[in-house]
Protein backbone atom coordinates (compact mmCIF):
# COMPACT_ATOMS: atom_id res chain seq x y z
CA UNK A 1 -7.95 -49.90 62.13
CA UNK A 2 -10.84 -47.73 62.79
CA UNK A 3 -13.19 -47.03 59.98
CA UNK A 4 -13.52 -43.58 58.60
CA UNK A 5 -16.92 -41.86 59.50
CA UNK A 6 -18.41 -41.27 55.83
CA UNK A 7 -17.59 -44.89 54.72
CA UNK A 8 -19.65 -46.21 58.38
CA UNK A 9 -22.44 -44.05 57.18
CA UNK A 10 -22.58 -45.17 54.04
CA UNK A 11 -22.55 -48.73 55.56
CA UNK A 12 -25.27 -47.86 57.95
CA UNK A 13 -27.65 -46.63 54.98
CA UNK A 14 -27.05 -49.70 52.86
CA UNK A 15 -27.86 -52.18 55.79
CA UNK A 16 -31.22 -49.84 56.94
CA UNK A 17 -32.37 -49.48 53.24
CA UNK A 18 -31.95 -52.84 51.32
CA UNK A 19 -34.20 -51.97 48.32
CA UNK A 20 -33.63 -53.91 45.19
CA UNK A 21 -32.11 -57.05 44.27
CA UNK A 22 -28.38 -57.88 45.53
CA UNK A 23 -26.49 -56.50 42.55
CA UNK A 24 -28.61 -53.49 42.73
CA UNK A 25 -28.14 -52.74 46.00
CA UNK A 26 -23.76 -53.44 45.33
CA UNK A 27 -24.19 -50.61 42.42
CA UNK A 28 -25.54 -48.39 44.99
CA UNK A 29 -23.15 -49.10 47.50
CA UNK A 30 -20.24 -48.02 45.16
CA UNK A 31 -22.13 -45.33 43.10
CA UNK A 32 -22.38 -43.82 46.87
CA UNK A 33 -18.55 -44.36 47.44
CA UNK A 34 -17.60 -43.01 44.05
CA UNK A 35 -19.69 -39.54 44.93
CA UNK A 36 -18.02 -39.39 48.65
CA UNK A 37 -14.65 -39.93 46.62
CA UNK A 38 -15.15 -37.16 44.24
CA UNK A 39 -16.25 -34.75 47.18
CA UNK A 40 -12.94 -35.83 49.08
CA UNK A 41 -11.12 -35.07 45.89
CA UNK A 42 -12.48 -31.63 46.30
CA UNK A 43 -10.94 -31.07 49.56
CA UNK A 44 -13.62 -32.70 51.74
CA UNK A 45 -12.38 -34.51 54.85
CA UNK A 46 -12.56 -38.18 55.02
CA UNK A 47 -14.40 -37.60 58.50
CA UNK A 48 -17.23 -35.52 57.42
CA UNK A 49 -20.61 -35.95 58.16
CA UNK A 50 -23.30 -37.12 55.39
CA UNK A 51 -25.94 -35.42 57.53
CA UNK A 52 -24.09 -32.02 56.20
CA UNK A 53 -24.39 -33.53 52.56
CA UNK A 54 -26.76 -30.00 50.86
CA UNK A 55 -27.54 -28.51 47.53
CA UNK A 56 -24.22 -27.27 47.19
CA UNK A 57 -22.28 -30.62 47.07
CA UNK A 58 -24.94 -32.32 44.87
CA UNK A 59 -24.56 -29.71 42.21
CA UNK A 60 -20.94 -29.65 42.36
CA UNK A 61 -20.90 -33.54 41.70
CA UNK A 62 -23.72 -33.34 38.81
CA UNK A 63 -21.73 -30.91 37.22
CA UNK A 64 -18.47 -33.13 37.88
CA UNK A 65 -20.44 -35.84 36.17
CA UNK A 66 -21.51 -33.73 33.24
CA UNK A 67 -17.91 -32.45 32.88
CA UNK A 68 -17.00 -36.31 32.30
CA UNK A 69 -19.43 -36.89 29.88
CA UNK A 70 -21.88 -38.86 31.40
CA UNK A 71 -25.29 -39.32 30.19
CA UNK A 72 -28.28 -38.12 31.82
CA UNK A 73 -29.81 -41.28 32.71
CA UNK A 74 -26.61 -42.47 34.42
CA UNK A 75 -26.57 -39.18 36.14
């Protein structure tokens, strides 16, 4: 089964950029999942490229996460 493109990015940025302790680094990992989720929730494909990733998808997810109630730090 072939991996989908955003989730092999994802992969490739973890393994180049290894920056913090273990558990750190598995937070990242999934906070990074959880954001690609949410954008392929909002009619994103699953084969899209990160390299695309601009201002308008980061403010649609802040304001996604502000809409659930999240804090700022957490943000």
């Amino acid at each position: 089964m072939a991996r989908h493109q955003t989730q092999y990015q994802v992969r490739m940025i973890m393994k180049e950029n290894r920056d913090g302790s273990p558990d750190r680094q598995k937070a990242r990992h999934g906070s990074l999942m959880r954001s690609i989720r949410q954008l392929q929730a909002r009619g994103y494909g699953k084969n899209w490229d990160l390299r695309n990733l601009g201002k308008k998808e980061v403010h649609r997810l802040v304001h996604d996460m502000r809409s659930a109630g999240l804090s700022h730090r957490t943000i």
